[in-house]
Protein backbone atom coordinates (compact mmCIF):
# COMPACT_ATOMS: atom_id res chain seq x y z
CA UNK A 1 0.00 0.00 0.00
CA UNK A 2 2.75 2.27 0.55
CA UNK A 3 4.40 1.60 -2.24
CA UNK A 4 1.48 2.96 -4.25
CA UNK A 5 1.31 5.86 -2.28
CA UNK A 6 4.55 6.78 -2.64
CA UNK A 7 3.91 6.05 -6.62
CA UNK A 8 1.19 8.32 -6.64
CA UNK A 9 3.34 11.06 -4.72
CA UNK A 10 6.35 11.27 -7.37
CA UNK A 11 3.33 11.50 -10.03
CA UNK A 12 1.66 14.28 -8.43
CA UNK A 13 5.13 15.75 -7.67
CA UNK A 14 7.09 15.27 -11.49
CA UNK A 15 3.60 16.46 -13.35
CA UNK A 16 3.59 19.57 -11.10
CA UNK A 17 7.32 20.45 -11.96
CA UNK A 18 7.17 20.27 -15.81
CA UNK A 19 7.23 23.50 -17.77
CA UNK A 20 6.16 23.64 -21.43
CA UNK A 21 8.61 25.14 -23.83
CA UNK A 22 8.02 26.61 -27.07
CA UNK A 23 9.38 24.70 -30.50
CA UNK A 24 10.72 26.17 -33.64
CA UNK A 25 10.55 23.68 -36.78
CA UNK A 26 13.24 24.86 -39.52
CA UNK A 27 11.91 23.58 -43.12
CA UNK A 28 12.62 23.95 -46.30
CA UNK A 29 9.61 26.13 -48.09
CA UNK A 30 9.58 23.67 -51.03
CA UNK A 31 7.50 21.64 -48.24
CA UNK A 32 4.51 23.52 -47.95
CA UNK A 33 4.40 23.81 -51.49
CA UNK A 34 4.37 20.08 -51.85
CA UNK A 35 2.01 19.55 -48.78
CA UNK A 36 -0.40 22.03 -50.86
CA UNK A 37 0.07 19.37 -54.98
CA UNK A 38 -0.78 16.82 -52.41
CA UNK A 39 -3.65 17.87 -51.43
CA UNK A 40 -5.03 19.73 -54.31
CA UNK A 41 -4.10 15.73 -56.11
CA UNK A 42 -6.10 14.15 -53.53
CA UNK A 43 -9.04 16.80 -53.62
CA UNK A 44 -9.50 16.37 -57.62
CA UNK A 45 -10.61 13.00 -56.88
CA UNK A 46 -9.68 10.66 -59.85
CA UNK A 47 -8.82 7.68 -57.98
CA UNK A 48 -5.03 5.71 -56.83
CA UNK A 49 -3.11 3.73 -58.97
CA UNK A 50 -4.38 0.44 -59.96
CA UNK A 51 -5.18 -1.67 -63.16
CA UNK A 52 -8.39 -2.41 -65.35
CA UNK A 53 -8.35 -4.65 -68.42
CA UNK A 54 -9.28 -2.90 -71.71
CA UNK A 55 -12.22 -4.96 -73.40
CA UNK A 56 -12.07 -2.23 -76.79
CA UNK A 57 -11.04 0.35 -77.95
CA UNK A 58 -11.55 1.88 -81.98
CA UNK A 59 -11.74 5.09 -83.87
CA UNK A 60 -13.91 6.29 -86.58
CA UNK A 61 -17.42 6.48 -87.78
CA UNK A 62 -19.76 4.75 -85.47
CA UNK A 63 -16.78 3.85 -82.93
CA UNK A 64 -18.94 5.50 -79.80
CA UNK A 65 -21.64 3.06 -80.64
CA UNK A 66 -19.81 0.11 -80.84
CA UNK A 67 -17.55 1.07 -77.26
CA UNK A 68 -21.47 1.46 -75.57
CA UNK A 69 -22.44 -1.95 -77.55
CA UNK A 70 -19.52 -3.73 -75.88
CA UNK A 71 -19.74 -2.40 -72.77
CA UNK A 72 -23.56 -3.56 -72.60
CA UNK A 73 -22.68 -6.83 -73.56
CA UNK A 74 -20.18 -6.82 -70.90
CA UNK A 75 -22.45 -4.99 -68.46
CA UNK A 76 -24.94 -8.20 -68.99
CA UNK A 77 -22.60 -10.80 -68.64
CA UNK A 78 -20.62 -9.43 -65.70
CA UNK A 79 -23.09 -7.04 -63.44
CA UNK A 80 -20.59 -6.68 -60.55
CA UNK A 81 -17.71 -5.65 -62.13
CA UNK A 82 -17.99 -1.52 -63.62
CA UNK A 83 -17.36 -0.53 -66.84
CA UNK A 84 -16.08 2.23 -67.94
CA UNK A 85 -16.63 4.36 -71.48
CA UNK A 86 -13.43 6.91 -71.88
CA UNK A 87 -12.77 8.83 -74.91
CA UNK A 88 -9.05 9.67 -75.50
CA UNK A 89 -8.75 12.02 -79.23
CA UNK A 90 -9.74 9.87 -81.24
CA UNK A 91 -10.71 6.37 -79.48
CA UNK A 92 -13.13 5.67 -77.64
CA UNK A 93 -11.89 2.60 -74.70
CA UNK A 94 -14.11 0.68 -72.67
CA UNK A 95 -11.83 -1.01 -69.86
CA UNK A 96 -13.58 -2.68 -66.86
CA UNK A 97 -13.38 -3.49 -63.18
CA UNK A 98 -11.02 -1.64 -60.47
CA UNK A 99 -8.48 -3.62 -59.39
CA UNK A 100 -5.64 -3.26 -57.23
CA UNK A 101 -2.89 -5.57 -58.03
CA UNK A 102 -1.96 -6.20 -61.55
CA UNK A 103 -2.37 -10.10 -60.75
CA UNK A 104 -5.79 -9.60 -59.63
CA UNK A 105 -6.49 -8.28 -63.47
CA UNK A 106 -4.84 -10.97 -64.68
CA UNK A 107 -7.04 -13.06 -63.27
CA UNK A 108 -10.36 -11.35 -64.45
CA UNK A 109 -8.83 -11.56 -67.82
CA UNK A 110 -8.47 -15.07 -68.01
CA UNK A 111 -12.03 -15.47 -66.97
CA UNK A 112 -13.26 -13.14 -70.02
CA UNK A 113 -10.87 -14.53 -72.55
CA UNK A 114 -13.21 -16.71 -74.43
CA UNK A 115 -15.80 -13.51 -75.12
CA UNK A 116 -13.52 -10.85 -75.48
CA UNK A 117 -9.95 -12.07 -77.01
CA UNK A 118 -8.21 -9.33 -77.41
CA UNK A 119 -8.62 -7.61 -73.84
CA UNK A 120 -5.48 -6.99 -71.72
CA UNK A 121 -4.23 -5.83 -68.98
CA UNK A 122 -3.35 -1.73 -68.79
CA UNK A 123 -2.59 0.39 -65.26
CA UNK A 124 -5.00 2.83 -64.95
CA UNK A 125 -6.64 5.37 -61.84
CA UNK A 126 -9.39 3.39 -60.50
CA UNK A 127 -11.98 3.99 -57.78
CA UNK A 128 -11.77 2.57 -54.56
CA UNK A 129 -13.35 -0.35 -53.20
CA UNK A 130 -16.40 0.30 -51.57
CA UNK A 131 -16.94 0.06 -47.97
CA UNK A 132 -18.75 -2.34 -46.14
């Protein structure tokens, strides 16, 4: 019992003696500037680095019908995994699911082989994984 008294004392007694001092951080300003491109980066939103396999891509007359006609038929076949329609001058791409390691779309694209054949694998910003 004493022993915790006299515990208790030097805790009283050491928190009672400490005095707060003031800090001075020396930094480079190049810092703050990259503190403030990492932010604005993560404020725009696009997504982190990950992969998606590309089920088309083509240029053309009548190429933004076909990229929505292959994304429906993927849509159908595959609900749970998104597809995504981009245009980039002058094809449109329709690449699919949000995946983080590049093994992960590897393995989706062995799975869709037989009805697209000429899909592969391409790194890409995807979303994130929803939370459950």
């Amino acid at each position: 019992m004493n022993c915790k008294r006299i515990i208790l004392f030097l805790f009283f007694f050491t928190a009672a003696n400490f005095s707060f001092a003031q800090v001075t951080v020396v930094a480079d300003p190049a810092i703050d500037s990259l503190v403030a491109k990492h932010i604005r980066i993560n404020e725009e939103g696009k997504g982190f680095p990950g992969f998606r396999v590309q089920i088309f891509s083509d240029s053309g007359n009548g190429a933004r019908e076909r990229a929505n006609e292959k994304r429906s038929a993927f849509v159908s076949k595959y609900p749970d995994v998104p597809a995504y329609l981009d245009f980039n001058n002058p094809n449109f791409i329709v690449r699919v699911g949000d995946f983080r390691t590049k093994l992960e779309a590897r393995k989706f694209l062995n799975t869709i082989n037989v009805e697209f054949p000429y899909a592969f694998v391409r790194k890409d910003l995807i979303q994130p994984p929803p939370v459950e």
